[in-house]
Protein backbone atom coordinates (compact mmCIF):
# COMPACT_ATOMS: atom_id res chain seq x y z
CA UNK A 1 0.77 36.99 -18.80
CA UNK A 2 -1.76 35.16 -20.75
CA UNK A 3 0.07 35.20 -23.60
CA UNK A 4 3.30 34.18 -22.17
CA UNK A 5 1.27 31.33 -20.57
CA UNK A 6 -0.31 29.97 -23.79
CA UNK A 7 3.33 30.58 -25.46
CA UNK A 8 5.14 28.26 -22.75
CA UNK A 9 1.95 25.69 -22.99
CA UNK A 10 2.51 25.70 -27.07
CA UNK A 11 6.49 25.47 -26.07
CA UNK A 12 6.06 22.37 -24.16
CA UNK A 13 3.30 20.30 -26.12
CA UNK A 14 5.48 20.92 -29.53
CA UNK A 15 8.52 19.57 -27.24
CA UNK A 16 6.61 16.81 -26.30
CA UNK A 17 5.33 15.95 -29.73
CA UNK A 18 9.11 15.93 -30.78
CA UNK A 19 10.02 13.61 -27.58
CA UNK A 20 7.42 10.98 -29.34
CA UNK A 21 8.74 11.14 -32.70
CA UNK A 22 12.03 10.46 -31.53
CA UNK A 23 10.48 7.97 -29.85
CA UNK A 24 8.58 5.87 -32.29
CA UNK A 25 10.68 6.44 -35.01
CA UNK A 26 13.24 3.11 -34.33
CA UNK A 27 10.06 1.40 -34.09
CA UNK A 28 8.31 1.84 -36.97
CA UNK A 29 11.77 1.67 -38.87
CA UNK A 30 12.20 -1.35 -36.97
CA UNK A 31 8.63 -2.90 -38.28
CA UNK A 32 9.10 -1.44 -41.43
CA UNK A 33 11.95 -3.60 -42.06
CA UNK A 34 12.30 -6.97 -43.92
CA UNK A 35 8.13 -6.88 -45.13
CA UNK A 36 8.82 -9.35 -47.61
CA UNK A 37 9.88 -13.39 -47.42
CA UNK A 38 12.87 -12.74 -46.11
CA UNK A 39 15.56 -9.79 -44.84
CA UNK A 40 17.52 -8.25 -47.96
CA UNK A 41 20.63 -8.31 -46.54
CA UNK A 42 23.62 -6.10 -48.29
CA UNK A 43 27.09 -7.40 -48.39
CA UNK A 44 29.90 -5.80 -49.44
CA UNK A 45 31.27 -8.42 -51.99
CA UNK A 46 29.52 -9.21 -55.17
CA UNK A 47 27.98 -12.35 -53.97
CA UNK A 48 25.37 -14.15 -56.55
CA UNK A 49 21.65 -13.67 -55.76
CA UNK A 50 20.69 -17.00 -56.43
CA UNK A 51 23.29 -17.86 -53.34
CA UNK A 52 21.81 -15.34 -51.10
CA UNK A 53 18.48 -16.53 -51.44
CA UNK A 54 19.65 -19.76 -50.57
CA UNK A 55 21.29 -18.76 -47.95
CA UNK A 56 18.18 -16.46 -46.80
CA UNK A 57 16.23 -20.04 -47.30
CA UNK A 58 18.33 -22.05 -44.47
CA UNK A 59 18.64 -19.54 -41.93
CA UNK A 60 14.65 -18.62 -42.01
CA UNK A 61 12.85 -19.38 -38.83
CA UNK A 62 10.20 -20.35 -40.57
CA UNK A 63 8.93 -24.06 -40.55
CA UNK A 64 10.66 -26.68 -42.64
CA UNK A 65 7.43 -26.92 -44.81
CA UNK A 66 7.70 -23.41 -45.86
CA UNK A 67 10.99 -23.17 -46.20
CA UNK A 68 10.93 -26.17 -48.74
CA UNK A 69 7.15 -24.60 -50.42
CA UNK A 70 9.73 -21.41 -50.61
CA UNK A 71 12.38 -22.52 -52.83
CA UNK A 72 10.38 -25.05 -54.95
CA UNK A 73 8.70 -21.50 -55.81
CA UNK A 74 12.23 -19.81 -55.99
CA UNK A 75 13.25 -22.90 -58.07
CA UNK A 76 10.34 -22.43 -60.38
CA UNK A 77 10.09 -18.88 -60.73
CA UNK A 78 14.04 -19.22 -62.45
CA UNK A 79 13.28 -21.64 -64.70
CA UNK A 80 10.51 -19.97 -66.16
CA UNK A 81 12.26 -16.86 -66.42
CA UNK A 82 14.96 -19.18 -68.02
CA UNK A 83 12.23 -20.52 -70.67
CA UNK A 84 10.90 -17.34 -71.29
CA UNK A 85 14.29 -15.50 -71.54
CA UNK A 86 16.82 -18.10 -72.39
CA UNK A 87 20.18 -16.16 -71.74
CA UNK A 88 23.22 -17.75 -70.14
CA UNK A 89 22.73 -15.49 -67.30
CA UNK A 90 19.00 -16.50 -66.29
CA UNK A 91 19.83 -20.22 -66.91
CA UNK A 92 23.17 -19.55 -64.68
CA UNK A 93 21.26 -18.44 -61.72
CA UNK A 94 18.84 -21.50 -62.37
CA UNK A 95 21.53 -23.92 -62.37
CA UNK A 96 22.79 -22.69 -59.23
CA UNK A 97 19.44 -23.75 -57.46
CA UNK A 98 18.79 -26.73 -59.00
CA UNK A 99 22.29 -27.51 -58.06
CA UNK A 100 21.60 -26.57 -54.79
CA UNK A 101 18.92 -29.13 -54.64
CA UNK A 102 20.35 -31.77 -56.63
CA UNK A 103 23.37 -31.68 -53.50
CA UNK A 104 21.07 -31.72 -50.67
CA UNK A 105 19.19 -34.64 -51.81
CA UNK A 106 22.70 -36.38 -52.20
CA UNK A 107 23.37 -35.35 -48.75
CA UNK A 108 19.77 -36.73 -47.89
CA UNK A 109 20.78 -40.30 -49.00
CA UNK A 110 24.05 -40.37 -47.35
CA UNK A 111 22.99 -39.60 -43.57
CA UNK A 112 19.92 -41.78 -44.66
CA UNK A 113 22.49 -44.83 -44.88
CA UNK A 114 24.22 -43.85 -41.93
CA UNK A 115 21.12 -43.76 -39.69
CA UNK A 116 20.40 -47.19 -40.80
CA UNK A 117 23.58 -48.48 -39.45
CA UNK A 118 23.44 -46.84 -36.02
CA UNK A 119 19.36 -47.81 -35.97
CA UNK A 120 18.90 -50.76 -37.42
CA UNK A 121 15.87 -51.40 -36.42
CA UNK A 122 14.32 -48.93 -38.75
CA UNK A 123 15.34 -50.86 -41.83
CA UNK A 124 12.40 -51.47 -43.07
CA UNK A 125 14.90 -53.72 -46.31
CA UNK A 126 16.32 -56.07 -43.02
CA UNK A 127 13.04 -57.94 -42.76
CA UNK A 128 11.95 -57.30 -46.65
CA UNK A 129 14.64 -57.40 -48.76
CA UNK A 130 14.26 -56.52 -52.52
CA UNK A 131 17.49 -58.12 -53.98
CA UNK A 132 16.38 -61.10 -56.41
CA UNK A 133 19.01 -64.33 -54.53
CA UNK A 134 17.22 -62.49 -51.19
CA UNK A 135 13.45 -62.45 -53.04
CA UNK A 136 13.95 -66.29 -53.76
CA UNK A 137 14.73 -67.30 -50.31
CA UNK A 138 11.94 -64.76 -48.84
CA UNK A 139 9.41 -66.52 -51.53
CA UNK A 140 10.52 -70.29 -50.71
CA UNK A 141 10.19 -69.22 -46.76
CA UNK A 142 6.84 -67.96 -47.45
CA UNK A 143 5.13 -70.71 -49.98
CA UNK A 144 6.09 -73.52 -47.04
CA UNK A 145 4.16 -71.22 -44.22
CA UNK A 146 1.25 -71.07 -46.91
CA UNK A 147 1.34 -74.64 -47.11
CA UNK A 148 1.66 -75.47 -43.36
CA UNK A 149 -1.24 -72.65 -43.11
CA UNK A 150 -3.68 -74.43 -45.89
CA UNK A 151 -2.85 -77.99 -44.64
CA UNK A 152 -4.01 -77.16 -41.11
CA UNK A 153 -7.13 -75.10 -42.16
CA UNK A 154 -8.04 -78.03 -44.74
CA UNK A 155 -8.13 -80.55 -41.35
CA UNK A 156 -10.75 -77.96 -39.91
CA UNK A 157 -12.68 -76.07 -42.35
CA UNK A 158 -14.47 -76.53 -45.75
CA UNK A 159 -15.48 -74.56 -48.68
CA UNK A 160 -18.11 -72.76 -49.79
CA UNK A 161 -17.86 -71.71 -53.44
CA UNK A 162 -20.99 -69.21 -54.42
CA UNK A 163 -20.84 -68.49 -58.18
CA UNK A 164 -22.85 -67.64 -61.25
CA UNK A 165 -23.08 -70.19 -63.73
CA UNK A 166 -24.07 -67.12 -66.39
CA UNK A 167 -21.22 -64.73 -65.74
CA UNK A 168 -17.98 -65.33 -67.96
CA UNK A 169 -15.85 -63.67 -64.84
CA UNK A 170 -17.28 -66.82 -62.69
CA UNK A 171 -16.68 -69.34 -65.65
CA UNK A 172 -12.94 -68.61 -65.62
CA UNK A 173 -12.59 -68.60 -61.94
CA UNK A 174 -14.64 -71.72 -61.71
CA UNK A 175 -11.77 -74.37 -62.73
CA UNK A 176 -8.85 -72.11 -60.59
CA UNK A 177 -11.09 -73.13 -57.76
CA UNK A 178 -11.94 -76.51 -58.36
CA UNK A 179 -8.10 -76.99 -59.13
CA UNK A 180 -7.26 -75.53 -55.52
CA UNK A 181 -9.41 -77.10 -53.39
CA UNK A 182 -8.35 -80.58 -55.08
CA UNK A 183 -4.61 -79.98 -54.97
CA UNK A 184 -4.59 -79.31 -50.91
CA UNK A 185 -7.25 -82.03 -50.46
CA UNK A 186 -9.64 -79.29 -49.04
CA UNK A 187 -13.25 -80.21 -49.40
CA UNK A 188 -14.96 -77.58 -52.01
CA UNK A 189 -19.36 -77.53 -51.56
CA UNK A 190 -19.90 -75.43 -55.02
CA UNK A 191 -23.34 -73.31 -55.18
CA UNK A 192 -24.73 -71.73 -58.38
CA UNK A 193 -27.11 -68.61 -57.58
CA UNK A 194 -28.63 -68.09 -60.94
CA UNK A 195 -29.50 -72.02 -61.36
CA UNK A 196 -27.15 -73.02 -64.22
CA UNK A 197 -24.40 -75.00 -63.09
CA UNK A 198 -20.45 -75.53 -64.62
CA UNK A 199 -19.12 -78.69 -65.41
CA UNK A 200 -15.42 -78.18 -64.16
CA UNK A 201 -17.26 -79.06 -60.75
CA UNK A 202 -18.80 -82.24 -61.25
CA UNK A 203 -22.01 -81.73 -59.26
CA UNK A 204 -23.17 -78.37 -57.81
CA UNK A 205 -25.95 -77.54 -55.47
CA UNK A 206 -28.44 -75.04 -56.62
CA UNK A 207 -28.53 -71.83 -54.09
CA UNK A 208 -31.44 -72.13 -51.82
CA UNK A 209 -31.23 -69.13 -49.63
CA UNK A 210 -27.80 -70.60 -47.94
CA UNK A 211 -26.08 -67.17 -49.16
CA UNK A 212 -29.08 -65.16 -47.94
CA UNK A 213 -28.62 -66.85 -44.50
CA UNK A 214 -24.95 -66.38 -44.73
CA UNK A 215 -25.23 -62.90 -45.46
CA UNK A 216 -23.56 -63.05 -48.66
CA UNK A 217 -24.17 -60.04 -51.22
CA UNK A 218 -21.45 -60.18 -53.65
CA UNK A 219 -20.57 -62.89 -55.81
CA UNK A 220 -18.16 -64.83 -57.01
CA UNK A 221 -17.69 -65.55 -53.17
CA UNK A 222 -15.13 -68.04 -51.27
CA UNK A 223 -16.24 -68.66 -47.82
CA UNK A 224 -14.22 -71.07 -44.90
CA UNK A 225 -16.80 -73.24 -43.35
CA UNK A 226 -15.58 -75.06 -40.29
CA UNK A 227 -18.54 -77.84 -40.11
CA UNK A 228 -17.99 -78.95 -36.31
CA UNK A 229 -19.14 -75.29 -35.00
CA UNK A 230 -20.92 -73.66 -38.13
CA UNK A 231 -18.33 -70.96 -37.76
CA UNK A 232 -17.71 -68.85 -40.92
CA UNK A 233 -14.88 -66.79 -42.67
CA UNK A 234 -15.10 -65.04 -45.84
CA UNK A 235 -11.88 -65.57 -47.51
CA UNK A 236 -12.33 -63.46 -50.33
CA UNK A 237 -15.10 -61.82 -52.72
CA UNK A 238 -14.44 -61.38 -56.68
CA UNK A 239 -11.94 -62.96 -59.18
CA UNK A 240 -8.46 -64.10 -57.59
CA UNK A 241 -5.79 -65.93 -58.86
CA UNK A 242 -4.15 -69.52 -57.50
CA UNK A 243 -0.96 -67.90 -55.95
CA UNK A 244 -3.16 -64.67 -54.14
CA UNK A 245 -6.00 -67.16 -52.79
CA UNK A 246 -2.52 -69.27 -51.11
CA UNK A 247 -1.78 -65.96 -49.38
CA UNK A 248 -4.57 -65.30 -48.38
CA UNK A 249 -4.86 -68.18 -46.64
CA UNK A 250 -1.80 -66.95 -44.98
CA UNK A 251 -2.96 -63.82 -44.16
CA UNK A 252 -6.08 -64.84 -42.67
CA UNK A 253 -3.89 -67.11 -40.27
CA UNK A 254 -2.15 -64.32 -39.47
CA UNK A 255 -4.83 -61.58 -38.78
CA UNK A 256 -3.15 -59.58 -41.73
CA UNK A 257 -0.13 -58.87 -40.31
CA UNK A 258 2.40 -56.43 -41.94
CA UNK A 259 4.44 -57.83 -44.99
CA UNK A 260 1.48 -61.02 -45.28
């Protein structure tokens, strides 16, 4: 009886071993299936590999990020092979990605348009156009805000012109200056920091801690002085030329606003 026993008890637990193999078998196939990028898929025509990877490429689940780090690797990966191995065949299936691309950027610039027309507002070209008859309107609009801009500043505020008479960057920026402030009729007060003064100005002062006080640092330096409340604005540090300093000007007015 004992051996029957043990002979049903080995029956059942081989039975039930079998019972889990059947089991976890379309599970682990399951798993075991597509381990790579993407699912090899099989069709029955002779369709080019270079297509079905780009076809494996669009229908991924992934992210658009890796579907586009994906085929930039694809992309490379043939055209070294078609360096390396130069045969019509390796350069074919090449061409067939790089085609692939070239069309989808094309496709990329027409629904680019097109969403432009039904959202204009996203035109970033409506309010900054780049065609040359629309540049020299945009310019002559701008130059008579800069002058509006400088005219009212010059009825408020003076300026304070901290240079050094030694340094050849200062020389040259010296007479741009002088030419400036003369021009608009805005009073110019010019300081020299290292004691040697520049002709172009006429008279200068000679730097007796008034940039220390001011809390100036870098030199050549442009400062707005408005003389009724001692306010100050730095309007710009370094070298800058006639037409930059008249936007600035602008932009200061306008708290740097976008396209100023």
């Amino acid at each position: 009886m004992a051996t029957g026993l043990k002979s049903n008890l080995f029956c059942f637990f081989l039975f039930l071993a079998f019972l889990l193999l059947c089991w976890e078998t379309p599970v682990l196939a399951k798993e075991a299936i597509g381990w790579h990028w993407y699912n090899e898929t099989y069709p029955e025509d002779e369709e080019n590999d270079e297509n079905k990877k780009i076809k494996v490429i669009k229908k991924t689940e992934n992210p658009a990020v890796t579907q586009m780090a994906v085929l930039r690797q694809t992309i490379r990966e043939a055209k070294a092979k078609a360096i390396l191995h130069p045969t019509v065949e390796n350069m074919r299936s090449y061409l067939i990605l790089q085609n692939f691309v070239t069309n989808q950027a094309s496709l990329f610039t027409q629904v680019w348009k097109r969403t432009l027309l039904e959202y204009p507002e996203l035109d970033y070209s409506i309010l900054h156009p780049i065609q040359n008859s629309a540049q020299h309107v945009m310019y002559a609009e701008t130059s008579k805000k800069e002058d509006e801009v400088i005219q009212s500043f010059g009825k408020q505020y003076g300026l304070f012109f901290f240079y050094r008479g030694n340094n050849p960057l200062d020389q040259v920026l010296a007479p741009i200056i002088e030419s400036f402030s003369r021009s608009n009729h805005i009073s110019l007060v010019p300081i020299s920091t290292d004691g040697k003064t520049l002709a172009v100005f006429g008279s200068s002062q000679i730097d007796r801690g008034q940039a220390e006080r001011l809390g100036i640092k870098y030199f050549p330096a442009l400062i707005l002085v408005n003389p009724k409340n001692q306010k100050i604005q730095p309007l710009n540090y370094g070298f800058i030329s006639d037409a930059d300093l008249r936007r600035r000007f602008l932009q200061i007015a306008t708290n740097f606003q976008d396209g100023v």
